[in-house]
N, C-alpha and C. Protein backbone atom coordinates (compact mmCIF):
# COMPACT_ATOMS: atom_id res chain seq x y z
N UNK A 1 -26.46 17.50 -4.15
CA UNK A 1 -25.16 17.30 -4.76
C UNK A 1 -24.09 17.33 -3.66
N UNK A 2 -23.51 16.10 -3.36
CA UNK A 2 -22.07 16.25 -2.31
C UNK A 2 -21.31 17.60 -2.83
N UNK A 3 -20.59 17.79 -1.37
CA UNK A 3 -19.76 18.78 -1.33
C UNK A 3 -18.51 17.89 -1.69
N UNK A 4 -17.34 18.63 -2.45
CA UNK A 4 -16.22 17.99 -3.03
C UNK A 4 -15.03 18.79 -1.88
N UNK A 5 -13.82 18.06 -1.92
CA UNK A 5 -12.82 18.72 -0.98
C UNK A 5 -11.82 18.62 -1.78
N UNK A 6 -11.97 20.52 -2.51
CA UNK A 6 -10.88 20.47 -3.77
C UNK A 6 -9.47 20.12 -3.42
N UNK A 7 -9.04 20.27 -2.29
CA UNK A 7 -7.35 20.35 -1.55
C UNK A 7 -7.14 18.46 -1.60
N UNK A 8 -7.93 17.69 -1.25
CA UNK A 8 -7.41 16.76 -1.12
C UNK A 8 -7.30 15.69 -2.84
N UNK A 9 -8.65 16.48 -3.61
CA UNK A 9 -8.21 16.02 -4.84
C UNK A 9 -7.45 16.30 -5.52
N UNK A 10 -6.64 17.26 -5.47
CA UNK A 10 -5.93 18.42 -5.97
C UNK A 10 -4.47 17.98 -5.66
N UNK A 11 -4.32 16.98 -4.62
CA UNK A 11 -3.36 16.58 -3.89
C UNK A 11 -2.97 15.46 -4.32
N UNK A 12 -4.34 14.50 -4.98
CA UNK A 12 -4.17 13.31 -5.20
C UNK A 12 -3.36 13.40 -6.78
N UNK A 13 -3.81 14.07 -7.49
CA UNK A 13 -3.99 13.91 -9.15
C UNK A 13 -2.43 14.62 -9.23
N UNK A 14 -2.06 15.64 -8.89
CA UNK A 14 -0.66 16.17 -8.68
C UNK A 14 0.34 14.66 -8.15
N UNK A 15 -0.21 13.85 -7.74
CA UNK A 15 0.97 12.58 -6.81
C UNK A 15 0.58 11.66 -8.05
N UNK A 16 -0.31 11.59 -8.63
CA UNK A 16 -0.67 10.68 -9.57
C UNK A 16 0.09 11.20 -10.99
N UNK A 17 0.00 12.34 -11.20
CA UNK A 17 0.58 12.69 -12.40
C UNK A 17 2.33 12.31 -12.65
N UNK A 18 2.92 12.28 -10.91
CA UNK A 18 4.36 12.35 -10.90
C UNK A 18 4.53 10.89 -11.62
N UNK A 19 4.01 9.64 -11.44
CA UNK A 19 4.19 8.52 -11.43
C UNK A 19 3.84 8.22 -13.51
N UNK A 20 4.58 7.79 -14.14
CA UNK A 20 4.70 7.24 -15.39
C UNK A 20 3.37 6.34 -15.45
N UNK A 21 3.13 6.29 -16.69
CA UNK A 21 1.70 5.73 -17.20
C UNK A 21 2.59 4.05 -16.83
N UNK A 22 3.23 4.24 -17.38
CA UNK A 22 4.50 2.44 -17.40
C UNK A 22 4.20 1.93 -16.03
N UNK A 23 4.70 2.96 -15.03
CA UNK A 23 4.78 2.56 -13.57
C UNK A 23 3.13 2.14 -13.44
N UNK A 24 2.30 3.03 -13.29
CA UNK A 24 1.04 2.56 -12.74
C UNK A 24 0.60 1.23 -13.35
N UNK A 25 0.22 1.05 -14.90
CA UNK A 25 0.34 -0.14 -15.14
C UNK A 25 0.77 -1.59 -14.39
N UNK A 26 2.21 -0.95 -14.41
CA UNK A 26 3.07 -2.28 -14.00
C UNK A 26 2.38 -2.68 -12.50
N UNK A 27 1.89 -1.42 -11.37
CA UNK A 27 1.92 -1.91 -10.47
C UNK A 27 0.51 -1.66 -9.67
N UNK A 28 -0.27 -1.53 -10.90
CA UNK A 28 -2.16 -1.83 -10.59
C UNK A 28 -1.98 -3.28 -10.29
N UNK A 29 -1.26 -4.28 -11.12
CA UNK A 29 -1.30 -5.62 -10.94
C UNK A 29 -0.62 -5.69 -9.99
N UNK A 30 -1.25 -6.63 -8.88
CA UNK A 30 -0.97 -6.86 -7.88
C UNK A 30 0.23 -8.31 -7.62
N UNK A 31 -0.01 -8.91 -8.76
CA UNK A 31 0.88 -9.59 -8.84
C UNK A 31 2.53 -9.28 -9.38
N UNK A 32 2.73 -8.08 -9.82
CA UNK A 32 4.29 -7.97 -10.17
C UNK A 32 4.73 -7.51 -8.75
N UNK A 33 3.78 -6.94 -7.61
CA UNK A 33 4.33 -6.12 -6.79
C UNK A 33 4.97 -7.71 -5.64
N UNK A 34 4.21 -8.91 -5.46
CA UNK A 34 4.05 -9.77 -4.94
C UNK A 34 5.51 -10.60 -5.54
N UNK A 35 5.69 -10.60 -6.89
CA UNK A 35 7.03 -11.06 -7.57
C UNK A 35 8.38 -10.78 -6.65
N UNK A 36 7.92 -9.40 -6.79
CA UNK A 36 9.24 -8.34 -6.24
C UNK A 36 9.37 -9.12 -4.59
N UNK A 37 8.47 -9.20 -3.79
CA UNK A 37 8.49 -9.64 -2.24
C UNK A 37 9.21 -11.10 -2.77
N UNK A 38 8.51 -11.65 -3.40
CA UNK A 38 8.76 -13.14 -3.47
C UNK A 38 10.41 -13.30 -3.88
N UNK A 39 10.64 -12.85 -4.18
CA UNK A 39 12.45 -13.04 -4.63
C UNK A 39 13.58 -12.35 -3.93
N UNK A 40 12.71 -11.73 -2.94
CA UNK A 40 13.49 -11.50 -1.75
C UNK A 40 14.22 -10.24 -1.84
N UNK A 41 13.15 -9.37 -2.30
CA UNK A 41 14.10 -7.90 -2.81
C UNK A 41 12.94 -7.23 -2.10
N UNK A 42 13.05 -7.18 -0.89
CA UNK A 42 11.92 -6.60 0.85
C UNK A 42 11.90 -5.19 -0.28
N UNK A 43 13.52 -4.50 -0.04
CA UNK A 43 13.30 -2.86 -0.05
C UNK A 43 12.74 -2.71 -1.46
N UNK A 44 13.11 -3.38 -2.18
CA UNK A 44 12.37 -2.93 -3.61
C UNK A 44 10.72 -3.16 -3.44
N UNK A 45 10.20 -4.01 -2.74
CA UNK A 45 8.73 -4.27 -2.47
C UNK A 45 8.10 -3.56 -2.22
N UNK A 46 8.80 -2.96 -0.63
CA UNK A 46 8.50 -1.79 0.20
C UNK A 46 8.08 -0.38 -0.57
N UNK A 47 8.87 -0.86 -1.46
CA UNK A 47 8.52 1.00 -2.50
C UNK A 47 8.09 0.98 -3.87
N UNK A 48 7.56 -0.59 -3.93
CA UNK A 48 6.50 -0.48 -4.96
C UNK A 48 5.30 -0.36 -4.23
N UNK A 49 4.46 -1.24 -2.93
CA UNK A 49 3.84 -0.83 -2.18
C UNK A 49 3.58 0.31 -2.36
N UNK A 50 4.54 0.97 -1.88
CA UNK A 50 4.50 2.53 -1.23
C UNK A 50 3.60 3.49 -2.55
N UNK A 51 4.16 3.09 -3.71
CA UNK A 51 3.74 3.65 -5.05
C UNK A 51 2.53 3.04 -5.15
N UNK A 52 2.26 1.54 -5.32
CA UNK A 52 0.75 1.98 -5.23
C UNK A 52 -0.27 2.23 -4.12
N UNK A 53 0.65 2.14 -3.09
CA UNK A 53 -0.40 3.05 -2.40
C UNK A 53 -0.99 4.29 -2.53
N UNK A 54 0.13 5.01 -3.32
CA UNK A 54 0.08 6.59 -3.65
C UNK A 54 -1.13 6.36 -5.25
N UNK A 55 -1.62 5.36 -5.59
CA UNK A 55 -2.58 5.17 -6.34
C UNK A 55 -3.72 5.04 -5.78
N UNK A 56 -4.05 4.31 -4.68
CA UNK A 56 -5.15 3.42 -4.42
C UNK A 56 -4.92 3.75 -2.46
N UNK A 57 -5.08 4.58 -2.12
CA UNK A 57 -4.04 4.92 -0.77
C UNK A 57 -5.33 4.09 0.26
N UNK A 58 -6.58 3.38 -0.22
CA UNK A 58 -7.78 2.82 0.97
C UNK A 58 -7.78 1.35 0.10
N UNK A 59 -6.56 0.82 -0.19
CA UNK A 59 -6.74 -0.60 -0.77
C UNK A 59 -5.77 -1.09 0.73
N UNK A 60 -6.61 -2.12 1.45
CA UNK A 60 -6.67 -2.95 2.63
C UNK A 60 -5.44 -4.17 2.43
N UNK A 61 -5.57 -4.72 1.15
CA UNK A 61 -4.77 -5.76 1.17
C UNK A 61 -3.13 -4.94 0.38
N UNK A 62 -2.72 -3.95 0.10
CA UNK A 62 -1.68 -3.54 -0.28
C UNK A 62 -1.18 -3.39 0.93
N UNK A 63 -1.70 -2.39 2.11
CA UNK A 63 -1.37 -2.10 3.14
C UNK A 63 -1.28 -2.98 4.11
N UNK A 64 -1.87 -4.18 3.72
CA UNK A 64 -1.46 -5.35 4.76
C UNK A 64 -0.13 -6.12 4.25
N UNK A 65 0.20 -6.40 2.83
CA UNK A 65 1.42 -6.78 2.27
C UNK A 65 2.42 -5.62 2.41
N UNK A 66 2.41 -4.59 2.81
CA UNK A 66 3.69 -3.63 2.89
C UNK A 66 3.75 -3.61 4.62
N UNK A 67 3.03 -4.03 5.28
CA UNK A 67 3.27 -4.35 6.73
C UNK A 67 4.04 -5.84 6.97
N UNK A 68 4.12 -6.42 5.88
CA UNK A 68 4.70 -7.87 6.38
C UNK A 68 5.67 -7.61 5.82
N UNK A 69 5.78 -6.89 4.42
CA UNK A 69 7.32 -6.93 3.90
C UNK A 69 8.48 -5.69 5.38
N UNK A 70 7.69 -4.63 5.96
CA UNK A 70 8.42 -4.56 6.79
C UNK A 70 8.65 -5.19 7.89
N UNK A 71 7.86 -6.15 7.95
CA UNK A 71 7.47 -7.09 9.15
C UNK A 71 9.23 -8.24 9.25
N UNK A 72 9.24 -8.36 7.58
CA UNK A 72 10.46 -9.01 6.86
C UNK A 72 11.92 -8.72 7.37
N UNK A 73 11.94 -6.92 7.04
CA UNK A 73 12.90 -6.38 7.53
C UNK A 73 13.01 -5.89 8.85
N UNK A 74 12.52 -6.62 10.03
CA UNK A 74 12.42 -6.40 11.48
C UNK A 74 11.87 -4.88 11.82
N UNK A 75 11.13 -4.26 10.93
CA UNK A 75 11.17 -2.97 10.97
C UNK A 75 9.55 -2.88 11.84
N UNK A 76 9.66 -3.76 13.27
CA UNK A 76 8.05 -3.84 13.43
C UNK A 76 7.34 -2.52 13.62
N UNK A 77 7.74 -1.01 14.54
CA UNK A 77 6.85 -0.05 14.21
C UNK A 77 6.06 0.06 13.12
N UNK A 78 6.90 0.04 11.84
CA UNK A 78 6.61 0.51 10.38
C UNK A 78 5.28 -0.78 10.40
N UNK A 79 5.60 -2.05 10.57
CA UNK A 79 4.52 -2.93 10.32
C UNK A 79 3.44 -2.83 11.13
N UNK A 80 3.66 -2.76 12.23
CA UNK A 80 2.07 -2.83 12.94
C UNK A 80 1.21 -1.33 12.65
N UNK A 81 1.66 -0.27 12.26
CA UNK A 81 1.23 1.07 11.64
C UNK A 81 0.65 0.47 10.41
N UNK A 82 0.90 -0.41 9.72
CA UNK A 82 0.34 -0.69 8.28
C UNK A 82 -0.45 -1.38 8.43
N UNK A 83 -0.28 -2.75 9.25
CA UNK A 83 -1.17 -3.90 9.78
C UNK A 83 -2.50 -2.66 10.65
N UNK A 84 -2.41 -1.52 11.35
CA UNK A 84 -3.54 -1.34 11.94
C UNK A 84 -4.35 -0.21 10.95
N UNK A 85 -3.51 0.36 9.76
CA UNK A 85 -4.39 0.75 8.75
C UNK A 85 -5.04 -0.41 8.30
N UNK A 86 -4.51 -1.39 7.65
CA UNK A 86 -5.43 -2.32 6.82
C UNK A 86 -6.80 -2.62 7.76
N UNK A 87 -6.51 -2.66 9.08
CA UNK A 87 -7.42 -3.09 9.87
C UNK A 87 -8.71 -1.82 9.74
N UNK A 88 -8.07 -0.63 10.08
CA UNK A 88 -9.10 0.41 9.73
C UNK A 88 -9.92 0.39 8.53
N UNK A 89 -9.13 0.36 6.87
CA UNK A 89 -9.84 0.44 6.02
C UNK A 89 -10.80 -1.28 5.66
N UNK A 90 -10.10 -2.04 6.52
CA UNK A 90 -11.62 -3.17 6.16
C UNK A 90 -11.42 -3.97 7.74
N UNK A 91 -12.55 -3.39 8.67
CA UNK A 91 -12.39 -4.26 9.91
C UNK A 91 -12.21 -5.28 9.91
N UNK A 92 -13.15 -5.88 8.71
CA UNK A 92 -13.29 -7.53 8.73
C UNK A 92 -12.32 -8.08 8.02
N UNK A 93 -11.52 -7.93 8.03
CA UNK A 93 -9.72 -8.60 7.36
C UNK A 93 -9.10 -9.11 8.34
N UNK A 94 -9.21 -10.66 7.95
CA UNK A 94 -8.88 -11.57 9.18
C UNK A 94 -7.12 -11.40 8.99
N UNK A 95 -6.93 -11.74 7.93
CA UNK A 95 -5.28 -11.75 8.00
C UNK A 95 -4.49 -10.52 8.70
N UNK A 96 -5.43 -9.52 8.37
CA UNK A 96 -4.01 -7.79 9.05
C UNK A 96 -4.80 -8.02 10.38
N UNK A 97 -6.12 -8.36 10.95
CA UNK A 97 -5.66 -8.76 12.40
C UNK A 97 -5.08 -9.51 12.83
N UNK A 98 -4.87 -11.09 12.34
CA UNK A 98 -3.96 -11.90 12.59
C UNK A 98 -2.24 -11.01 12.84
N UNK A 99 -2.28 -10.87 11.94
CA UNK A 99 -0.57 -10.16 11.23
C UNK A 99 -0.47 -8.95 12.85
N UNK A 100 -1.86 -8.71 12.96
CA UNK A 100 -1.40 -7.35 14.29
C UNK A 100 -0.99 -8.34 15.41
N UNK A 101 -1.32 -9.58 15.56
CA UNK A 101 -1.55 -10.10 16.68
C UNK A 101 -0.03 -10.15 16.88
């Protein structure tokens, strides 16, 4: 039987509970979060990202779209930090190496 690491689940479900049943919904779909970028509202993107990351914190392609939306707002530290997570959680993701390049 795996050993469990109560502190970090304990950590997760407390960050999960803060967030409205409405919110998660709205922004499991990956497409309302993509809406928000697309109409040119970066900072509102940036912190739906950010929220579902705080859902799904080893999803590769969220963390590669919240590196371009800061990529958007010239904010390159913030992006290439996101671009080289996505790279960590799936090596083989041609686009967040591209995007690092």
């Amino acid at each position: 039987m795996p050993i469990r690491r109560f502190g970090r689940s304990a950590e997760r479900s407390t960050r999960r509970k803060r967030l409205s049943t409405c919110c998660r919904r709205t922004l499991k779909r990956r497409g309302s979060r993509q809406c928000i970028f697309r109409a040119g509202k970066l900072a509102e993107s940036i912190a739906a990202y950010q929220v579902a990351l705080a859902l799904s914190p080893k999803d590769s392609e969220t963390q590669n779209s919240l590196g371009f939306a800061h990529f958007k707002l010239a904010k390159y530290p913030d992006a290439a930090r996101c671009f080289k997570e996505a790279v960590r959680l799936k090596p083989d993701y041609a686009e967040a190496h591209f995007n690092l390049v």
